[in-house]
Protein backbone atom coordinates (compact mmCIF):
# COMPACT_ATOMS: atom_id res chain seq x y z
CA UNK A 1 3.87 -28.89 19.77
CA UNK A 2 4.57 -26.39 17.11
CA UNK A 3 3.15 -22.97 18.17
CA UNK A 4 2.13 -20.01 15.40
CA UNK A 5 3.57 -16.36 15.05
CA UNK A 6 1.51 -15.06 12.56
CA UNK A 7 1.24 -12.16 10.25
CA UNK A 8 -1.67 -10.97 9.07
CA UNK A 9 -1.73 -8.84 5.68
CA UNK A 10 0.32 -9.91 2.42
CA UNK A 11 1.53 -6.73 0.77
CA UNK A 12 5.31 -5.30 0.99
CA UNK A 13 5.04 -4.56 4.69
CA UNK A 14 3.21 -8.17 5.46
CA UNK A 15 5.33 -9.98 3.13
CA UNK A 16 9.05 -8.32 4.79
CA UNK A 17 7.61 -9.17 8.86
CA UNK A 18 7.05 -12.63 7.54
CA UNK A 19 10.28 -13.04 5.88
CA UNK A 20 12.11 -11.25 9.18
CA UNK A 21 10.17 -13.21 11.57
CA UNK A 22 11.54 -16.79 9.49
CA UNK A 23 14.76 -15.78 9.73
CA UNK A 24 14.89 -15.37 13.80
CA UNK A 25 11.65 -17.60 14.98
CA UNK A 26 13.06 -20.45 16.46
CA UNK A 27 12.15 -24.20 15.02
CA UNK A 28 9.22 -24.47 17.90
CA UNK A 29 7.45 -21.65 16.08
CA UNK A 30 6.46 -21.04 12.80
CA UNK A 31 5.28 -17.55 11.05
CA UNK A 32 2.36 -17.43 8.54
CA UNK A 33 1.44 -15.48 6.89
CA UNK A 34 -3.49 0.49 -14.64
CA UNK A 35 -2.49 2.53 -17.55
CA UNK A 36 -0.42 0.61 -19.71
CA UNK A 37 -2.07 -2.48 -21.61
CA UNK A 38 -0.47 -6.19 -21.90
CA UNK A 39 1.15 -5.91 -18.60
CA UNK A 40 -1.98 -6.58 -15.85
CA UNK A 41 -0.80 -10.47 -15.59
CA UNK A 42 2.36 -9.73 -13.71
CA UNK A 43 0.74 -7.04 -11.50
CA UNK A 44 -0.18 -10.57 -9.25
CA UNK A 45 2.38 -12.13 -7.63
CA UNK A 46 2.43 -15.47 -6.34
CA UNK A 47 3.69 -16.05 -2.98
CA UNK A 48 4.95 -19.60 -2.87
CA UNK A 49 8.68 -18.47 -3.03
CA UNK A 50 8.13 -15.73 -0.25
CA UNK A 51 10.34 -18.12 2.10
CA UNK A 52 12.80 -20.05 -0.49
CA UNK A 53 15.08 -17.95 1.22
CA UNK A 54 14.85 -18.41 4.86
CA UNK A 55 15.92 -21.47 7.50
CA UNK A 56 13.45 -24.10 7.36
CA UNK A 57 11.35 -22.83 4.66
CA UNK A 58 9.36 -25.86 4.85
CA UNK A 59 8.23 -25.38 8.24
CA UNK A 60 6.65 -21.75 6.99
CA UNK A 61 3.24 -21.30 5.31
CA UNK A 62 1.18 -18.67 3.45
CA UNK A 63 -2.66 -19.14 4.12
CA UNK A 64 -4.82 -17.68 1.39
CA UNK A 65 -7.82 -16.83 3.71
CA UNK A 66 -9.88 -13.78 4.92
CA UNK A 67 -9.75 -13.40 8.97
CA UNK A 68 -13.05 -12.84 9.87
CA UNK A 69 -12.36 -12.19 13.74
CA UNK A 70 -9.43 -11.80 16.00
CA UNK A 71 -9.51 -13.20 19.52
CA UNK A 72 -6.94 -12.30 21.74
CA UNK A 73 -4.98 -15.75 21.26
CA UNK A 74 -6.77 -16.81 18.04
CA UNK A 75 -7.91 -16.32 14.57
CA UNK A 76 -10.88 -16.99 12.30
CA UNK A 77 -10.76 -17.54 8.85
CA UNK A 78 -13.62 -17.46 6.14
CA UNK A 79 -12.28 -21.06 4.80
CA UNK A 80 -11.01 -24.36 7.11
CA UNK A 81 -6.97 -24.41 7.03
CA UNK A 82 -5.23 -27.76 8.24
CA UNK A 83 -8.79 -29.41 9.32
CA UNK A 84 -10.16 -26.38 11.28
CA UNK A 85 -11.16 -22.35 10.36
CA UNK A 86 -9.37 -21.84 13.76
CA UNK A 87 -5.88 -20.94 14.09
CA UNK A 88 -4.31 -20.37 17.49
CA UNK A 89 -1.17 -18.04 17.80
CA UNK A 90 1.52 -17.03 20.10
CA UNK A 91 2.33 -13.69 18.43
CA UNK A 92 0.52 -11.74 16.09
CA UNK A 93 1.39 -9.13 13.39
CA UNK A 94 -1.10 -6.89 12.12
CA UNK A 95 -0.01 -5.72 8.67
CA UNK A 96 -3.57 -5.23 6.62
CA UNK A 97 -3.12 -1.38 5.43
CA UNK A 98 -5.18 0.86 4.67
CA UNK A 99 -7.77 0.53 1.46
CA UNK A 100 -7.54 2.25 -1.41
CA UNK A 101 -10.33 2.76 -4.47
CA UNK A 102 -9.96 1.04 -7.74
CA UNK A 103 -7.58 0.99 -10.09
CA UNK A 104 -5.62 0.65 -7.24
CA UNK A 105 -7.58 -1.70 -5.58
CA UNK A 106 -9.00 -4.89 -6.77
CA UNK A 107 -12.84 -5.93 -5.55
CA UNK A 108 -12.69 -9.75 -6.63
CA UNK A 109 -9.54 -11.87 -4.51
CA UNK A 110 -8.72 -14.44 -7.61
CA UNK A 111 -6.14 -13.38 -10.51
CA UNK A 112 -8.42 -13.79 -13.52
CA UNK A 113 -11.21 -11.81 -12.28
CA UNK A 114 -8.99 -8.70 -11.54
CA UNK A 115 -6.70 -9.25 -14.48
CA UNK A 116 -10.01 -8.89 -16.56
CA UNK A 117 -11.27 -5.52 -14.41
CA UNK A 118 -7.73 -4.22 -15.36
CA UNK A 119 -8.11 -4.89 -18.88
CA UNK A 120 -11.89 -3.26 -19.23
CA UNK A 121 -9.79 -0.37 -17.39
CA UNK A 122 -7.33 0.10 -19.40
CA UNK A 123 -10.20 -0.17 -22.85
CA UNK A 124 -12.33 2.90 -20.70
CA UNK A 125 -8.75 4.63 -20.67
CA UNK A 126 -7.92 4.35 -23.87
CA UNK A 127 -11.52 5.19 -25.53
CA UNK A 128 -11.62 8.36 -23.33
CA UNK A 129 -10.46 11.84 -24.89
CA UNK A 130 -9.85 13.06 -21.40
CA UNK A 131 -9.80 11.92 -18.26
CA UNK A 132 -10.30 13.86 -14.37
CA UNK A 133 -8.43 12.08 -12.18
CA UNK A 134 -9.92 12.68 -8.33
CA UNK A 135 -6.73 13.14 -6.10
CA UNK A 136 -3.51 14.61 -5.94
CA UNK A 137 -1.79 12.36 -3.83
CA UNK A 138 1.05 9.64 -4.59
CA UNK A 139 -1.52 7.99 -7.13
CA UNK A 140 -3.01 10.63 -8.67
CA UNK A 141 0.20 12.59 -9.36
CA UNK A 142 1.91 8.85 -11.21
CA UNK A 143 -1.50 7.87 -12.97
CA UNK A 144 -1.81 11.40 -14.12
CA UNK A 145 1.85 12.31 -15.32
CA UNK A 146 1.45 8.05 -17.01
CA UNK A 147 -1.59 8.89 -18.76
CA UNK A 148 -0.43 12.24 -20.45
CA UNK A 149 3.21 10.73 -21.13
CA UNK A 150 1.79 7.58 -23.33
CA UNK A 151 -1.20 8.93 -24.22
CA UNK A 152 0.17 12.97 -25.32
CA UNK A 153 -3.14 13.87 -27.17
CA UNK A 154 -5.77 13.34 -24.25
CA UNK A 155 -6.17 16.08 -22.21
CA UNK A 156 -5.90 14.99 -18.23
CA UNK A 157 -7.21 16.97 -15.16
CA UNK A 158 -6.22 16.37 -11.65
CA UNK A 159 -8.52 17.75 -9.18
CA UNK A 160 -6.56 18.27 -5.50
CA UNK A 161 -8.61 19.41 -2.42
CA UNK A 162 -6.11 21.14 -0.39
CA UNK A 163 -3.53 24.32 -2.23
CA UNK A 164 -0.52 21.92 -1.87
CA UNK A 165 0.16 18.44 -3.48
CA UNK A 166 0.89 15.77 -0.93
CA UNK A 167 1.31 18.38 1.78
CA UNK A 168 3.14 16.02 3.80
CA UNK A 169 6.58 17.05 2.20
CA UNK A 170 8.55 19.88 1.79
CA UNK A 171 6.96 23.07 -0.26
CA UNK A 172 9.47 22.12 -2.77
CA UNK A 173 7.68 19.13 -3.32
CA UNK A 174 4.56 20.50 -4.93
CA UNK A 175 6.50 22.94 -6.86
CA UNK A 176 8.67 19.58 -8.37
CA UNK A 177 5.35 18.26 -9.70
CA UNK A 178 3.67 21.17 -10.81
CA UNK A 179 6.80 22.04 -13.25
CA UNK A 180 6.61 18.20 -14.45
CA UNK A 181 2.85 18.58 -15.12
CA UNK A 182 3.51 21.81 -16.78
CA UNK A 183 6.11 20.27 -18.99
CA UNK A 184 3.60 17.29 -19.90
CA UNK A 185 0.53 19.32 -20.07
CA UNK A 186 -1.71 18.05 -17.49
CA UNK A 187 -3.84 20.61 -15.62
CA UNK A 188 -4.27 20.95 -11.62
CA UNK A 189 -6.97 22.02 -10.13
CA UNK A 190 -6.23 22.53 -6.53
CA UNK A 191 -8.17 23.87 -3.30
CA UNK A 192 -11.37 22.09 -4.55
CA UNK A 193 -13.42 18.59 -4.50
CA UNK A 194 -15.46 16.92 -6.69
CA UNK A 195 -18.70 15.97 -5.79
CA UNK A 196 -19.68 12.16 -6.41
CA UNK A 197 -22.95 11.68 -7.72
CA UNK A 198 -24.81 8.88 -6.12
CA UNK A 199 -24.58 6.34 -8.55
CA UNK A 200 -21.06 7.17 -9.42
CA UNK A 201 -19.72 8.97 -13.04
CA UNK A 202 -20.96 7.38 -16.21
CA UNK A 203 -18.28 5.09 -18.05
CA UNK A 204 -20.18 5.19 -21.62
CA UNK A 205 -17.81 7.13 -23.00
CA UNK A 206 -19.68 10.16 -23.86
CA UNK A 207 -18.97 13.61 -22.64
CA UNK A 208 -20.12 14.42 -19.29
CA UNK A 209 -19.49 17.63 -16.34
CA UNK A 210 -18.15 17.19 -13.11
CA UNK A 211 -19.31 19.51 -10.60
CA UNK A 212 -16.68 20.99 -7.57
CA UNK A 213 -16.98 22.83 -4.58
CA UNK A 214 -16.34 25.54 -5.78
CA UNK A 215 -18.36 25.87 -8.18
CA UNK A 216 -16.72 25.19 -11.01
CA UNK A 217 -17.85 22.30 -13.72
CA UNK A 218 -14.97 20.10 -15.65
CA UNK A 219 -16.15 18.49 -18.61
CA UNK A 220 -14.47 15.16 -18.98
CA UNK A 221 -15.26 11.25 -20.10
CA UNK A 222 -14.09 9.35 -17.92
CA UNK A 223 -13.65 9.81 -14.32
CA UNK A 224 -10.28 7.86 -12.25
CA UNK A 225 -10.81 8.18 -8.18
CA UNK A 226 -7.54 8.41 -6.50
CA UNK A 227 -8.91 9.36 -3.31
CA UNK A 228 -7.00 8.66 -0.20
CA UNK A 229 -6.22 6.14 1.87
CA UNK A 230 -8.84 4.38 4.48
CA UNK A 231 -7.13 2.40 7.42
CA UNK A 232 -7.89 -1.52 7.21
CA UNK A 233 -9.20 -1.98 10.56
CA UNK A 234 -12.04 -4.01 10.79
CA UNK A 235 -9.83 -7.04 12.02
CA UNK A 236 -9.51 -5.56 15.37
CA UNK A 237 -12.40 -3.52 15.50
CA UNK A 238 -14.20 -5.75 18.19
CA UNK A 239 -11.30 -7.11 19.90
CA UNK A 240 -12.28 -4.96 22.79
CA UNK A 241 -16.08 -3.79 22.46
CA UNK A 242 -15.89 -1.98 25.92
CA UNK A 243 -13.21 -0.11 24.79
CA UNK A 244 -12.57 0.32 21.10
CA UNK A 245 -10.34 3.58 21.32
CA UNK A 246 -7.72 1.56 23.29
CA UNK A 247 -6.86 -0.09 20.28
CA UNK A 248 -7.80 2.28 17.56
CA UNK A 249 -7.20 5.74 17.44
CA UNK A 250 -10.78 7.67 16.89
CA UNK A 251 -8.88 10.27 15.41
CA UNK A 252 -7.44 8.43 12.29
CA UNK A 253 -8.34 5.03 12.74
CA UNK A 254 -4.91 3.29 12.99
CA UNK A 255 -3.96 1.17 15.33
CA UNK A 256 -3.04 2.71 18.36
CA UNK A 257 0.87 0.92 19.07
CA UNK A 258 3.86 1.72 21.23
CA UNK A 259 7.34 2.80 20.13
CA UNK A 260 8.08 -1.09 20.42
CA UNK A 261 5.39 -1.82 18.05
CA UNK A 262 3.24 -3.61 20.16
CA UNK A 263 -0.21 -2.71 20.90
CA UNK A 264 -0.41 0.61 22.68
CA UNK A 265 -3.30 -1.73 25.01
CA UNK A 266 -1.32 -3.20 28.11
CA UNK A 267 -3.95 -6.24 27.90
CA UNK A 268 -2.02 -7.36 24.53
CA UNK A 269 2.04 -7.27 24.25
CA UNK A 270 1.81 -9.98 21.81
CA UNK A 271 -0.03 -8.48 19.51
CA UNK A 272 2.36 -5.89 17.07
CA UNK A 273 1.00 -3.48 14.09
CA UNK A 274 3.51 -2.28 11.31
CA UNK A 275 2.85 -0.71 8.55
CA UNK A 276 -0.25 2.02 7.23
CA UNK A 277 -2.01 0.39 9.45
CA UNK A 278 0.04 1.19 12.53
CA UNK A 279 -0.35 4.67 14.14
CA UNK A 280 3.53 5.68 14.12
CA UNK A 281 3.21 9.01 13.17
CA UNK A 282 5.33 7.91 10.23
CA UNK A 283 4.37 8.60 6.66
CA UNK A 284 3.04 5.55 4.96
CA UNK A 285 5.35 4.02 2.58
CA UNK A 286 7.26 1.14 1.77
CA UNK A 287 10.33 2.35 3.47
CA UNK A 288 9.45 2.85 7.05
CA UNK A 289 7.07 -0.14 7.22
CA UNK A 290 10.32 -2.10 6.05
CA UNK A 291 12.33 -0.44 8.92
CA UNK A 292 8.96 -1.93 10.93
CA UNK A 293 9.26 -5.37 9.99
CA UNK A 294 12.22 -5.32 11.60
CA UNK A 295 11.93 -4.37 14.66
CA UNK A 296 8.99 -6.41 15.06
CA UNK A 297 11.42 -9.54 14.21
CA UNK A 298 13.50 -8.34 16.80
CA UNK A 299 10.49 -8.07 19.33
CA UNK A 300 8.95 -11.13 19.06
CA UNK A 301 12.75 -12.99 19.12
CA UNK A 302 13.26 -11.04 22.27
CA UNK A 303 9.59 -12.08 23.57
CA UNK A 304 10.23 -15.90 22.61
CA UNK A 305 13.40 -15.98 24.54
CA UNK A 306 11.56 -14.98 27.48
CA UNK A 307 13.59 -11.38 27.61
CA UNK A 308 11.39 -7.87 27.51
CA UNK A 309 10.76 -6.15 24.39
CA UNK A 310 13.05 -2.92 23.67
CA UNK A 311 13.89 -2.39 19.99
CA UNK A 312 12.05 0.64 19.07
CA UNK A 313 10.79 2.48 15.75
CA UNK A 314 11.82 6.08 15.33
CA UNK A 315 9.82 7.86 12.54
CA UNK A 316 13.03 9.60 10.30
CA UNK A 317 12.18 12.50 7.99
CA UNK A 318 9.32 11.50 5.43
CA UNK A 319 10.86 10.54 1.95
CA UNK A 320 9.23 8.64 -1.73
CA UNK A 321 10.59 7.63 -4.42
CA UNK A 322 7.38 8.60 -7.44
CA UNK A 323 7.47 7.64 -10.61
CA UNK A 324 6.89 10.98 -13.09
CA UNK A 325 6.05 9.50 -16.00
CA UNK A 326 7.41 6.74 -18.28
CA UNK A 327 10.87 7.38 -17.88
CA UNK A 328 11.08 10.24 -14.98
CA UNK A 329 11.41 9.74 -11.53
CA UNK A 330 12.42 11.57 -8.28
CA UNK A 331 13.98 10.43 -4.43
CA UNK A 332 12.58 13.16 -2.27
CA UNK A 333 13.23 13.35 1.49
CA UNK A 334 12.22 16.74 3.85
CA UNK A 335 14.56 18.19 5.78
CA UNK A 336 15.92 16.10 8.78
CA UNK A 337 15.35 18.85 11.41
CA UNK A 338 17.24 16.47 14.04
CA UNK A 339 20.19 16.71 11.97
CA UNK A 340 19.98 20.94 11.49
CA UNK A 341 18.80 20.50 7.91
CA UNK A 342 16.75 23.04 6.21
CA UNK A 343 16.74 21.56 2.90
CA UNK A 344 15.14 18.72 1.27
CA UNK A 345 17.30 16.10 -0.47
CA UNK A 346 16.12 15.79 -4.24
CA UNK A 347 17.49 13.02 -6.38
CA UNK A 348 15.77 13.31 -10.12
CA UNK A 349 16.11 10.31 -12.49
CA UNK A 350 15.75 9.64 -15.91
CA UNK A 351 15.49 5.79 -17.44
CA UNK A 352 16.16 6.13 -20.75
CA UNK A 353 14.16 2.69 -21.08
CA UNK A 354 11.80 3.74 -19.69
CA UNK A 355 10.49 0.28 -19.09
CA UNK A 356 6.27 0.20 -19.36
CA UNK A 357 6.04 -2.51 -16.42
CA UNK A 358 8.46 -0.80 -14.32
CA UNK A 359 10.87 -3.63 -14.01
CA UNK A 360 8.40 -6.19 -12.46
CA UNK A 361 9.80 -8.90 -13.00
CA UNK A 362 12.62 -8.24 -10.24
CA UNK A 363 9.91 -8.26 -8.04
CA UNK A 364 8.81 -11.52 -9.02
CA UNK A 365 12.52 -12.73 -8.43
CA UNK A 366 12.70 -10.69 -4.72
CA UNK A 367 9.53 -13.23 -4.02
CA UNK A 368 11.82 -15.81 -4.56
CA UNK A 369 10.04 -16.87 -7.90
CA UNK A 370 11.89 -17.72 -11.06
CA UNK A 371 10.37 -17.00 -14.20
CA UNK A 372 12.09 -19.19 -16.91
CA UNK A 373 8.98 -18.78 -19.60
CA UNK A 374 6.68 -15.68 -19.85
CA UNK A 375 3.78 -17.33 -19.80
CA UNK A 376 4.54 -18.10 -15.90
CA UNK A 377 3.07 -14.16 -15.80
CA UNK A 378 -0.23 -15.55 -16.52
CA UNK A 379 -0.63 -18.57 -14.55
C-alpha cells in the first residue's frame, strides 16, 4: 500500500520540500503537495511541471484543496480528493507562511478572479496623483521605489512605524534605501503609524488625509497597505486544544520546531515546519526556507529508513536580495559575527533592461513548465 508524505503550503518554500522530498522518498511513499500593467497573467503559476524533474514523477501529485483540519495522522480537505476529503499521511510538512494584505495577497483562490483584482489595482494606481504606501518593510520599500521609478510625476509616501527600515539588518541597510529614495524622490515618514479608519481608505480617487500617531495628517489618493507579515497558523491551531503553546509559540505565533525541524512537541516527530511559518529564529526569506527544505528531505529519508533524525538547520547571518526600482537592485547580508565580521556584505546591481516582469518567465521554466506561445501566460 502506497503511504503519503505530504506537504502542506505551495509557495517557494512548499514547492522546494516537495521537490526535495521526490527526489529521496522511496517508491512506497509518495509526497503531495502589482505596479506594472499587462503582466498580472504570469504572476500565477501552474504547478503541473513542479515534478517533471524528479524519479517517478508520475507517482507524485499536487492537490488543489484547502485543509480544513489536521489530525495527528490525517488531513481534511474542503473538496473530496481520490473518492474521499480524507487523506492519511506518514509525514507531514507544514509550509503555509505567514499572510500578507493585498496587493500582495490575493482574496479569491482561481486565476481569473485575481488576475482581474490586479488589473482594477493597477487602474486605482495609475488614476492616483499620489499614493501612501503603509509599511516600510521588504514590500513597501520595492512597491514604493516601483511606483516613483515608472510613474516619476506622482508623488509617493511611505509611512514606517519604527526609526529604522527593516530593522532586522545592518544600520547600513536603512541608510542604502533612504539614499535610493532620496535619489527617486519618494518621502519616508518614519517613527509613526497610520491609523485605519473602520471602513478602510476611500478608493474614489479624490483627495483625502490620513491621520498618524503622531499627529500628523498626509494628504494622499490612494492608500497601498504593506503591513507586515501574520503567521498562517490556523492549520494546527487545534491539533492540541489542551495545550496550544506546545505547538505555537504565544509570543509570535510560529510554529514552535526543533533544530531538526520537527515539531518542538515530543507527541509529533513526524510532523516538520519550514519556512515563515516555522519558528527558527531565522529571517523569513526565500533563502533559508530553501536551506529548510532540505534538511527536512534529509529528515524524513532518515525517518523512513527507520534511522533517528539528525540533520539540523542553523540560522546564518540574515541576507535579501530587493529589488530598488526598475532596473536597481542590491544583495545585502549583516555581518557574520561567527566568522569575526563587522561589516555587512553589499552587492548593488544595475539591469540595464530593466525587465518590467522581472524575468518571470524563468520561473515558469524552474516549475518545469515550457512556454512555447505567450498566450500559455493566460491560460
Amino acid at each position: 500500500m502506497v503511504k503519503n508524505v505530504i506537504v502542506v503550503g505551495g509557495s517557494y518554500v512548499g514547492r522546494a520540500t516537495a521537490q526535495e522530498l521526490a527526489k529521496v522518498v522511496p517508491a512506497s511513499h509518495r509526497p503531495r503537495f502589482a505596479v506594472v500593467p499587462g503582466h498580472e497573467h504570469k504572476a500565477f503559476v501552474p504547478y503541473t511541471g513542479i515534478f517533471s524533474s524528479v524519479p517517478r514523477s508520475a507517482s507524485h501529485a499536487v492537490i488543489q484543496a484547502r485543509v480544513l483540519s489536521l489530525q495527528p495522522h490525517e488531513l481534511k480537505l474542503d473538496r473530496e480528493w481520490e473518492g474521499s476529503n480524507q487523506v492519511p499521511f506518514d509525514y507531514l510538512t507544514v509550509a503555509t507562511g505567514t499572510l500578507l494584505s493585498q496587493p500582495a495577497a490575493m482574496k479569491k483562490d482561481d486565476k481569473q478572479s485575481s488576475v482581474s483584482y490586479l488589473k482594477q489595482h493597477q487602474n486605482d494606481v495609475e488614476r492616483a496623483k499620489s499614493i501612501l504606501i503603509v509599511g516600510g518593510g521588504a514590500v513597501g520599500v520595492q512597491m514604493a521605489t516601483d511606483l516613483k521609478e515608472y510613474y516619476p510625476d506622482k508623488n509617493i509616501t511611505v509611512v514606517h512605524s519604527r526609526v529604522h527600515l527593516m530593522p532586522q539588518y545592518h544600520h547600513k541597510f536603512h541608510e542604502l534605501v533612504k539614499k535610493r529614495f532620496d535619489e527617486l524622490g519618494v518621502r519616508l515618514i518614519t517613527g509613526a503609524r497610520v491609523k485605519i479608519p473602520p471602513g478602510g481608505f476611500s478608493d474614489n480617487g479624490s483627495p483625502f488625509d490620513v491621520e498618524l500617531t503622531n499627529g500628523q495628517k498626509v494628504s494622499t489618493d490612494f492608500v497601498i497597505l504593506a503591513t507586515g507579515q501574520s503567521p498562517n497558523n490556523t492549520l494546527v491551531r487545534d491539533l492540541d486544544p489542551d495545550l496550544p503553546n506546545a505547538v505555537i509559540n504565544p509570543d509570535n505565533g510560529y510554529i514552535r520546531v526543533r533544530p531538526t525541524l520537527q515539531f518542538l512537541d515530543v507527541k509529533y516527530p513526524h510532523l516538520f515546519a519550514v519556512g515563515d511559518i516555522a519558528d527558527t529564529g531565522a529571517h523569513k526569506a526565500a533563502r533559508p526556507g530553501v536551506a529548510q527544505a532540505a534538511v527536512v528531505a534529509k529528515n524524513i529519508q532518515a525517518l523512513l529508513e527507520g534511522r533517528e533524525a539528525e540533520e539540523k538547520y542553523i540560522p546564518g547571518a540574515a541576507g535579501i536580495h530587493l529589488s530598488l526600482g526598475m532596473k536597481q537592485n542590491v544583495i545585502f547580508r549583516n555581518p557574520n559575527k561567527a566568522e569575526g565580521e563587522t561589516e555587512p556584505t553589499v552587492m548593488p546591481q544595475i539591469e540595464e533592461s530593466g525587465q518590467e516582469d522581472m524575468g518571470v518567465e524563468g520561473f515558469w521554466k524552474r516549475l518545469g513548465v515550457e512556454v512555447n506561445n505567450p498566450q500559455q501566460y493566460h491560460l
